[in-house]
Structure formats: structure tokens, C-alpha cells
Protein backbone atom coordinates (compact mmCIF):
# COMPACT_ATOMS: atom_id res chain seq x y z
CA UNK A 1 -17.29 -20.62 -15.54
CA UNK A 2 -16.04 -18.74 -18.66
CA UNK A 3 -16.18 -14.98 -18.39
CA UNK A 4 -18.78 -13.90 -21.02
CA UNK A 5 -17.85 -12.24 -24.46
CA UNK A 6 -20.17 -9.44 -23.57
CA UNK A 7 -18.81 -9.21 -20.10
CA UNK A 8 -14.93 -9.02 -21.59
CA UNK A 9 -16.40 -6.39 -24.27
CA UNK A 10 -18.21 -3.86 -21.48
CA UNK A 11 -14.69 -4.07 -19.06
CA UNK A 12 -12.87 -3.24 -22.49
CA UNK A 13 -14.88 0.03 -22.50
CA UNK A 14 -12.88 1.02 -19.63
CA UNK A 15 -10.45 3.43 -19.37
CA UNK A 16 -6.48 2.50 -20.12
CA UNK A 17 -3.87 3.29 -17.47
CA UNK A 18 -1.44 6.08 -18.03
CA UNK A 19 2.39 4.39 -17.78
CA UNK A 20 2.94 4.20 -14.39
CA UNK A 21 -0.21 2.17 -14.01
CA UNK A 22 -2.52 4.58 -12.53
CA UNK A 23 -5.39 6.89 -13.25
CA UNK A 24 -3.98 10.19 -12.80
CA UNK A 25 -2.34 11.35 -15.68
CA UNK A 26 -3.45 14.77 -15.72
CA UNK A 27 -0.54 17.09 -15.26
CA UNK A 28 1.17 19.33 -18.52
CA UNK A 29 3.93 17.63 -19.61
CA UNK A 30 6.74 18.25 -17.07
CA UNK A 31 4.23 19.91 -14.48
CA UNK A 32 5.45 18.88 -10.95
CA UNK A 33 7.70 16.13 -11.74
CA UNK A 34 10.39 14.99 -9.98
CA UNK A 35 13.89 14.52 -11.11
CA UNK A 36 15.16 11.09 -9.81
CA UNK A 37 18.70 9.90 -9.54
CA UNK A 38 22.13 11.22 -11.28
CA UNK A 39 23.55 11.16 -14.15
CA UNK A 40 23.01 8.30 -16.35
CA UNK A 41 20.09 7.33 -14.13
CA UNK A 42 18.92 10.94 -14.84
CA UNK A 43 19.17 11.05 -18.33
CA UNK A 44 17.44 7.51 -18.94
CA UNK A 45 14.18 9.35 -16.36
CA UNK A 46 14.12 12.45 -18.52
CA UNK A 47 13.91 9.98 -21.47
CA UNK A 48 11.34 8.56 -20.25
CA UNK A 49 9.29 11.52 -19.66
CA UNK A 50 9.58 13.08 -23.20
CA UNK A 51 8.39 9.54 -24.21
CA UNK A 52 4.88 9.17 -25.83
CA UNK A 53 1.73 7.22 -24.21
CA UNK A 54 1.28 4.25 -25.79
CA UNK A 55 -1.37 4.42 -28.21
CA UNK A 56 -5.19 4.58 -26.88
CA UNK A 57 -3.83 6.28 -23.24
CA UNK A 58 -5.76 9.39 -22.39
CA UNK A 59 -3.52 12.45 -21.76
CA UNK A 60 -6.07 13.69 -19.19
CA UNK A 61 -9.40 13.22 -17.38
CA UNK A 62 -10.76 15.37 -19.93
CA UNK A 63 -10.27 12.69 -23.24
CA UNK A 64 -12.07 9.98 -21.13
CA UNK A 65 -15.35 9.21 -22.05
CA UNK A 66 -17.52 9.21 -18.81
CA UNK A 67 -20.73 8.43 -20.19
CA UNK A 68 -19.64 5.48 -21.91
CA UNK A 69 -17.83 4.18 -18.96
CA UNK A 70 -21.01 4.80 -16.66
CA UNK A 71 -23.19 3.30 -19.69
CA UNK A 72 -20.54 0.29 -19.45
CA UNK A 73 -21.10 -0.22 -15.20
CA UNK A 74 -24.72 0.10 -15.99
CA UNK A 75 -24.52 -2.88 -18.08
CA UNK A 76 -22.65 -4.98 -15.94
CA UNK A 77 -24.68 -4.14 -13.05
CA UNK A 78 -27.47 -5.55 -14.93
CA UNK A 79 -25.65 -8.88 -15.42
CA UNK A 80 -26.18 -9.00 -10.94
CA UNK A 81 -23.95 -12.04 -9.75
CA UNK A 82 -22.61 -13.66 -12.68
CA UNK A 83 -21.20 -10.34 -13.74
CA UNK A 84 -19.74 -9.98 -10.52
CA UNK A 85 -17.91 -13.47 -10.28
CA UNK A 86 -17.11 -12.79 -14.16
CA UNK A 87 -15.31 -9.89 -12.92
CA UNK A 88 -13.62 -11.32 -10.07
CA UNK A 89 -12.70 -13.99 -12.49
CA UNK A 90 -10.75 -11.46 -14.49
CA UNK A 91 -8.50 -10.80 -11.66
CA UNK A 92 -5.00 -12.02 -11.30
CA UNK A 93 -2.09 -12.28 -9.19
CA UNK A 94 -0.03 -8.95 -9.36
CA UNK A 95 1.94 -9.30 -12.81
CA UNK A 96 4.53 -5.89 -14.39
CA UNK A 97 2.25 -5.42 -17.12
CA UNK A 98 -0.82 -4.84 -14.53
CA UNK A 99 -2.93 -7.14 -17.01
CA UNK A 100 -6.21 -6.76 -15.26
CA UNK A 101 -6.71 -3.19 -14.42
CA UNK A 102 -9.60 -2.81 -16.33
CA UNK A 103 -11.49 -5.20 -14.69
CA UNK A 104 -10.10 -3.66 -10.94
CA UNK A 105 -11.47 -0.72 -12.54
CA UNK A 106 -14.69 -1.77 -13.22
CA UNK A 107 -15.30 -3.81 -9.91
CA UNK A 108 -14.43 -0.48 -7.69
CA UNK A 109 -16.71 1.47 -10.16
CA UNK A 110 -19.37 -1.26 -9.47
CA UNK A 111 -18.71 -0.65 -5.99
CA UNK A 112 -19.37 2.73 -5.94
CA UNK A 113 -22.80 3.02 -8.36
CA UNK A 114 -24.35 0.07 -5.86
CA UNK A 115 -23.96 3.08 -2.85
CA UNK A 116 -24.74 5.75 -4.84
CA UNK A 117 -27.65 3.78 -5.85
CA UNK A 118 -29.28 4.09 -2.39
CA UNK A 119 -30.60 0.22 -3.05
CA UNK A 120 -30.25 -1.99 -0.03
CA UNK A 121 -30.56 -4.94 -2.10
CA UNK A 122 -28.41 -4.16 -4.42
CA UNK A 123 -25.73 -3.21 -2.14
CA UNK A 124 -26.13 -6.45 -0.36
CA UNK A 125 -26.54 -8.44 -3.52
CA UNK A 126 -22.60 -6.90 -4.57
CA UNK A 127 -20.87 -7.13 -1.08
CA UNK A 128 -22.54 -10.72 -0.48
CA UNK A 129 -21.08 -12.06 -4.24
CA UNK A 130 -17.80 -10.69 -2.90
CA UNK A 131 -17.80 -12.16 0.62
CA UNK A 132 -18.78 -15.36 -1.09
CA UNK A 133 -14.81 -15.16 -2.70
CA UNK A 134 -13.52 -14.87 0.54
CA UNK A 135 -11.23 -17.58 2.39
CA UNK A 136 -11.48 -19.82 -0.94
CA UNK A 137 -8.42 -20.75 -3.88
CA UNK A 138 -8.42 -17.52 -5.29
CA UNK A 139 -5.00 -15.23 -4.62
CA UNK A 140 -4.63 -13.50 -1.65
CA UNK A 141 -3.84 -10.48 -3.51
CA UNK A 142 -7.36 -10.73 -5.31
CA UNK A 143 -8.80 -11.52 -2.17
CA UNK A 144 -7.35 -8.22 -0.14
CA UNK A 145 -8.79 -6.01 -2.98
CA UNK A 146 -12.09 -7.72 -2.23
CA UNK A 147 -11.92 -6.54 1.31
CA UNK A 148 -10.96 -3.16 0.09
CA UNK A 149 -13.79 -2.70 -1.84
CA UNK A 150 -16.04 -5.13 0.90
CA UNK A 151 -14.97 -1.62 2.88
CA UNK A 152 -16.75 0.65 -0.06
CA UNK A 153 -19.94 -1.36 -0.11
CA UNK A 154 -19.96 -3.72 2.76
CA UNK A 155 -22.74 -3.95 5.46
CA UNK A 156 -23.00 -5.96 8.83
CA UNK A 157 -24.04 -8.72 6.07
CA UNK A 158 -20.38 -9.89 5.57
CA UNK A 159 -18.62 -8.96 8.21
CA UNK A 160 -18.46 -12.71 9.48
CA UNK A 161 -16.60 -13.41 6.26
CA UNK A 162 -14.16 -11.34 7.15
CA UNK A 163 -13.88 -11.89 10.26
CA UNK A 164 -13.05 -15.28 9.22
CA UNK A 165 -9.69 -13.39 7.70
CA UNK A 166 -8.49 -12.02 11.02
CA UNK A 167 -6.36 -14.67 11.66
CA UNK A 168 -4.65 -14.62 7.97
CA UNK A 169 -1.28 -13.17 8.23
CA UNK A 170 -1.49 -11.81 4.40
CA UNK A 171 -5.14 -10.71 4.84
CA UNK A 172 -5.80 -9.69 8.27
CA UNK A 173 -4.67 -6.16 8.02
CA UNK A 174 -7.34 -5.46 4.89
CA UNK A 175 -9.84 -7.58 6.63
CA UNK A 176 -9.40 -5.35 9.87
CA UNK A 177 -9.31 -1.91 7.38
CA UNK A 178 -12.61 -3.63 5.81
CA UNK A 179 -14.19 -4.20 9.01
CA UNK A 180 -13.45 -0.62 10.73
CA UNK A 181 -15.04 0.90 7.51
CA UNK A 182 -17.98 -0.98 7.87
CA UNK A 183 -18.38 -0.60 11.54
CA UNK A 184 -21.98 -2.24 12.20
CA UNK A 185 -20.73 -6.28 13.72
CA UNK A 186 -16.99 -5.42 13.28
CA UNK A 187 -16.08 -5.25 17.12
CA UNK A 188 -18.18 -8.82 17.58
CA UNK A 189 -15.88 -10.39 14.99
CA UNK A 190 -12.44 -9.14 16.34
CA UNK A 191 -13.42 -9.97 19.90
CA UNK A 192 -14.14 -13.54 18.39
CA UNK A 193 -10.68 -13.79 16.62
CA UNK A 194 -8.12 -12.35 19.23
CA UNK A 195 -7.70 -15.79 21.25
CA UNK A 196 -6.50 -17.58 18.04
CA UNK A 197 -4.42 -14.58 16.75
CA UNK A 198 -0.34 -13.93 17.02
CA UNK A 199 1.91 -11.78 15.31
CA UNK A 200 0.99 -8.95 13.06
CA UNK A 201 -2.86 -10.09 12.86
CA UNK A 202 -2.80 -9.92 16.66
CA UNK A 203 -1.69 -6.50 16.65
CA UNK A 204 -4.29 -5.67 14.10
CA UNK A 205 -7.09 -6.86 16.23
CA UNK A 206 -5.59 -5.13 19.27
CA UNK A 207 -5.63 -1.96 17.41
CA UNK A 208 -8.89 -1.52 16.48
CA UNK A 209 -10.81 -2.97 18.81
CA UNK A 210 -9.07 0.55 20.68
CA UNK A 211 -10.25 2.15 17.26
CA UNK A 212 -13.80 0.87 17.75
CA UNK A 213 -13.60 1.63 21.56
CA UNK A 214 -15.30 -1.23 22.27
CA UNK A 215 -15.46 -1.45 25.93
CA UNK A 216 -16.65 -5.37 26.09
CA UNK A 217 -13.20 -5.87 24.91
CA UNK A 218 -11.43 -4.31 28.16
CA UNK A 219 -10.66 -7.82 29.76
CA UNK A 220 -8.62 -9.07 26.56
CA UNK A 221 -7.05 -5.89 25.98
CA UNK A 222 -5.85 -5.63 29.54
CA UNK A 223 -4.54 -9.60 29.30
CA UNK A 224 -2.73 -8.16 25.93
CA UNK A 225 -1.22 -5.42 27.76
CA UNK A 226 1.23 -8.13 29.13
CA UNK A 227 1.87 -9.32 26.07
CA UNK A 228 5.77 -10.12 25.20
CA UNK A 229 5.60 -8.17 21.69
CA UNK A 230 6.32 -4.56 22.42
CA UNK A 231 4.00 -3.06 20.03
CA UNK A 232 0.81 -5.26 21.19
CA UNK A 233 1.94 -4.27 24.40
CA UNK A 234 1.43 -0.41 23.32
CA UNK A 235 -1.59 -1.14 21.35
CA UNK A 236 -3.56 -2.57 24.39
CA UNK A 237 -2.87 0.41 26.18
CA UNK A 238 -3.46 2.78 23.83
CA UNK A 239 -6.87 0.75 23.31
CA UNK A 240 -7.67 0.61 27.11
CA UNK A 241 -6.98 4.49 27.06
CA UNK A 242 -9.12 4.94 24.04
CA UNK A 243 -12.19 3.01 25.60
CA UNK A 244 -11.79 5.33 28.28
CA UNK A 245 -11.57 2.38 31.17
CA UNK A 246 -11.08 4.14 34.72
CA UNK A 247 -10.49 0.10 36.15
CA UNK A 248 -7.31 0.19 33.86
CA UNK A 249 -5.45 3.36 35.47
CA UNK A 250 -3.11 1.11 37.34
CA UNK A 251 -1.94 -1.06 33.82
CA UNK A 252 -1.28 2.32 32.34
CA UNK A 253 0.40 4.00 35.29
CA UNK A 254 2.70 0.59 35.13
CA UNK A 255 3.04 1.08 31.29
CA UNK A 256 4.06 4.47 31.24
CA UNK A 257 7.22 3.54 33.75
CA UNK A 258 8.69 1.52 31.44
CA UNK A 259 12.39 2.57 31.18
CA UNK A 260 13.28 5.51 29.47
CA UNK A 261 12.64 4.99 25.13
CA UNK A 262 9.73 4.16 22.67
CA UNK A 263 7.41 2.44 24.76
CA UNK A 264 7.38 4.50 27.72
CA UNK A 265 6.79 7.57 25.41
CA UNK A 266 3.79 5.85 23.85
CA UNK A 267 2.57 4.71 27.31
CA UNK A 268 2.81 7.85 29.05
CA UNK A 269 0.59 9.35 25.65
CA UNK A 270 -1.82 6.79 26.30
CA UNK A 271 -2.19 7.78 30.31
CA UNK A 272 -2.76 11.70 28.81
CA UNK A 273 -5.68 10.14 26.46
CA UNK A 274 -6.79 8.12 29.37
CA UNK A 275 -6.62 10.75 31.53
CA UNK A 276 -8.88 13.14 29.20
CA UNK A 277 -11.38 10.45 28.30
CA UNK A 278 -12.64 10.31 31.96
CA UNK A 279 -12.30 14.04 32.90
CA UNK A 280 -14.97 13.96 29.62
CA UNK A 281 -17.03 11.24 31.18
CA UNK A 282 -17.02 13.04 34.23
CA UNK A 283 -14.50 10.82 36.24
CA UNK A 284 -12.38 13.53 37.57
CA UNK A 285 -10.99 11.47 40.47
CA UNK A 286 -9.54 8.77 38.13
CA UNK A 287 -7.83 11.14 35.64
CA UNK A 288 -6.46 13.26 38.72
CA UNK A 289 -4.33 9.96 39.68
CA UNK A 290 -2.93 9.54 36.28
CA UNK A 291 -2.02 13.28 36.04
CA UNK A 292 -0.45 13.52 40.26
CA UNK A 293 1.53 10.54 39.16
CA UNK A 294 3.05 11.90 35.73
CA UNK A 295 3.72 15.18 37.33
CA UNK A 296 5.48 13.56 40.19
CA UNK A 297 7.80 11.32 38.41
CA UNK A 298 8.15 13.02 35.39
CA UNK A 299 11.21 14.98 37.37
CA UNK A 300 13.76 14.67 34.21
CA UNK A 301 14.49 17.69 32.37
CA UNK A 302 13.97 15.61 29.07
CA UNK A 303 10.37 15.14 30.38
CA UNK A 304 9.32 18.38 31.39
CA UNK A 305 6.48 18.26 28.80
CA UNK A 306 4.86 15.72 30.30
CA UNK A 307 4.97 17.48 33.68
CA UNK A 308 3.88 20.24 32.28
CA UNK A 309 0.93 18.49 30.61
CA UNK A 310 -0.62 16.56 33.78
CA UNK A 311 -0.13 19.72 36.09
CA UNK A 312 -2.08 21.93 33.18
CA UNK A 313 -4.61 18.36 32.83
CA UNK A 314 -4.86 18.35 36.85
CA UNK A 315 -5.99 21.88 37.14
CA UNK A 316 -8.67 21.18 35.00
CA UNK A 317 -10.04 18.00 36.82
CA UNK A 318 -10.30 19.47 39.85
């Protein structure tokens, strides 16, 4: 469907980038930048700087027209889903000349005025036209700002849709981001996903499941904790420690004596979280284990912060 004259002329109402393609031109001229490169490199920035805007760029917040921009989002907000999809329409792959800002612009402002709104329906009405652009044709890059504004004004209401992303190696990590901001069905929808995830998506899901502390998770994070990848490896853990799960004090005992590097660093951190997570929840026993066995094998000078740590954690679970 053709985006709308009047839809093209209200997104045209919006304000112009400054020349690096952002919205934050509002320093003096020469006011905190920074000098890049040498020689000619440095002559050809300093150039650039004494350059004008192009023609119809503000110099500052202050020469945008607010009123007319909120009058604009009004509008459009009045146009409900077509106006959405219109919008979404007027997105494109990622191109030098940033073609379509105005129309990002106006679909994160849109974002924005249906929360500050307070209207349920509205809200839903916004994040549901969104979600419905989800998984489709359209670009992935179009389709990862969608989650990131899905993560503005998103409710339990989509969070299937994007849990339907989990798996996507270019869109898992904005799904995820979308999904933590939104909270309410998120954990149900990266438990759901993990089985069928690898790679970098896999690590995503591993991650914040420990960032949602959800402890119906514990069995699949402890199964991930022998996963070959490293960094899955230290994300289960970390997860496990997060949750606060005494039944995994053994994995994370084993975790922390890797050999000496990286992961044995970021395992023995994870035991220390572990460690005060069930001192807080009252398990004093459990946390004294992890801290008697840190202080007892943590005998190398180089780790004489670590011993130091348990014995000051074990004085304070007993």
C-alpha cells in the first residue's frame, strides 16, 4: 500500500539531522571536539568543521520547532494503523545518505506519546502494528529497530513475536534487549527458544534468562553450563549464580577451577554472587561451602583477593 501524501507531508515536518546523522548538534562551534588523525587527515577534519550545515539543519535544540513536531505525531497518531505501517513503509535498509531518518524519527516519537499517553489501547494498538512486521520480508535492519522501539512501548502482548526472533542470528540480540525491557512473558519465551538456539543467539538467551533470574530455567542453564562455547559456559553460571540456586554450588565450585585465565576469573565471580545471593536468602550453610572452598584453594599470591573475599564473605555467614 502507497504511503499517503499526507502521511509523507506530516514526517516532512520533522526535524533534519545535523551532518553526522544525529540529533545532537548543540555544541558552539568547536566546543568539545575532537581532533582526529595527522596531518593531511587533520587538515581535511578541521575543514570539515568550519564547514556550513546544509541548508534547513538546525544549529541547536533551540531553532527546532517542538510544537509543530508534537502537532505533526499528533496527526499521525490519529491516522492509528495505517499510519503506522505507512511509517514502517518509509523505512529502508541502512543507506550513507541515512534517507529515512525522518520517518525513524517519527516512529520513536510515536513510540513515546503512546506511553506518555497513559492509554492501554493505544499502546497496544502501536506495539501490536509493529509485532505484526515481525519475522516477515521486510529488512532485518528495519526489523531490529522495531524491536527497539517494541522495547519503548511493548507489553506482554507481543512478546511471542519476538520470541519468535530468538533464534535469528541478526535479530536475536534486539529481540532479547526488547524482551528484558518489557519483562511481563519474556522469561516464558526464552525458556521456549533455548533448545533450538546455537551460537550468539544461544548466548543471548543464556544471558538473560540469568538477567531475569528466572529460577524455572535452572535445569537448562545447568545443562548449558557444559556447554563447549566458553562464553555460554560463563553465562550459565553467572545465570545459575544470579538465580541464586543453592542445588548448583557444586557446577560453580567445578567452574571456578578451571585453569588459571578468563574463565576461571569469571567463574570464581560468579561463586562470590552465588555465595551472597543465599547468605541474602538466608542459606548460610550453602554460601559457607562456596566461600571454605575459595579460601582454601585460592593459595596463589596472584589470588589473594579472592581469599581475602570468601574469608571476609565466611565471617559474615556464620
Amino acid at each position: 500500500m502507497p504511503v499517503s501524501p499526507e502521511l509523507k507531508a506530516l514526517v516532512d515536518q520533522m526535524p533534519d539531522e545535523d551532518r553526522r546523522h544525529m540529533y545532537s548538534n548543540v555544541y558552539e562551534e568547536g566546543q568539545f571536539r575532537r581532533e582526529k588523525g595527522r596531518g593531511k587527515e587533520k587538515e581535511k577534519e578541521k575543514e570539515k568543521e568550519k564547514a556550513p550545515e546544509p541548508p534547513g539543519q538546525p544549529k541547536s535544540y533551540k531553532d527546532v520547532d517542538k510544537e509543530r513536531i508534537e502537532a505533526a505525531i499528533a496527526e499521525i497518531h490519529k491516522g492509528g494503523r495505517d499510519s503506522i505501517l505507512g511509517l514502517i513503509d518509509m523505512l529502508v535498509e541502512p543507506v550513507a545518505t541515512n534517507a529515512d531518518a525522518k520517518p525513524h524519527y517519527a516512529l520513536h516519537a510515536l513510540a513515546l506519546l503512546v506511553c506518555r499517553l497513559e492509554d492501554r489501547k493505544a499502546r497496544v494498538a502501536f506495539a501490536e502494528a509493529l509485532a505484526s512486521q515481525l519475522g516477515g520480508a521486510r529488512p532485518k535492519a528495519v526489523q531490529a529497530y522495531l524491536c527497539q522501539e517494541l522495547g519503548t512501548a511493548g507489553g506482554k502482548e507481543v512478546a511471542p513475536a519476538l520470541g519468535k526472533l530468538l533464534t535469528d542470528e541478526e535479530l536475536c540480540d534486539p529481540a532479547a534487549r526488547a524482551l528484558v525491557a518489557i519483562r511481563e512473558g519474556a522469561a516464558e519465551q526464552f525458556r521456549a527458544a533455548l533448545p533450538n538456539a546455537s551460537g550468539k543467539c544461544k548466548l543471548a538467551i543464556v544471558q538473560n534468562l540469568g538477567v531475569l533470574a528466572d529460577a524455572e530455567s535452572v535445569a537448562a542453564l545447568q545443562k548449558a553450563a557444559g556447554d563447549s562455547d566458553p562464553d555460554t559456559r560463563m553465562a550459565a553460571l553467572w545465570a545459575l549464580a544470579n538465580i541464586g540456586d543453592a542445588g548448583s554450588v557444586p557446577l560453580l565450585i567445578k567452574g571456578a577451577d578451571a585453569a588459571p585465565g578468563w574463565e576461571r576469573m569469571q567463574n570464581t565471580k560468579a561463586c562470590l554472587l552465588l555465595a551472597e545471593r543465599l547468605v541474602a536468602a538466608g542459606k548460610k550453610a550453602e554460601a559457607a561451602k562456596l566461600y571454605t572452598h575459595l579460601r582454601d584453594t585460592r593459595t596463589d599470591a596472584a589470588e589473594r583477593y579472592v581469599r581475602e573475599a570468601a574469608e571476609r564473605g565466611l565471617a559474615a555467614a556464620r
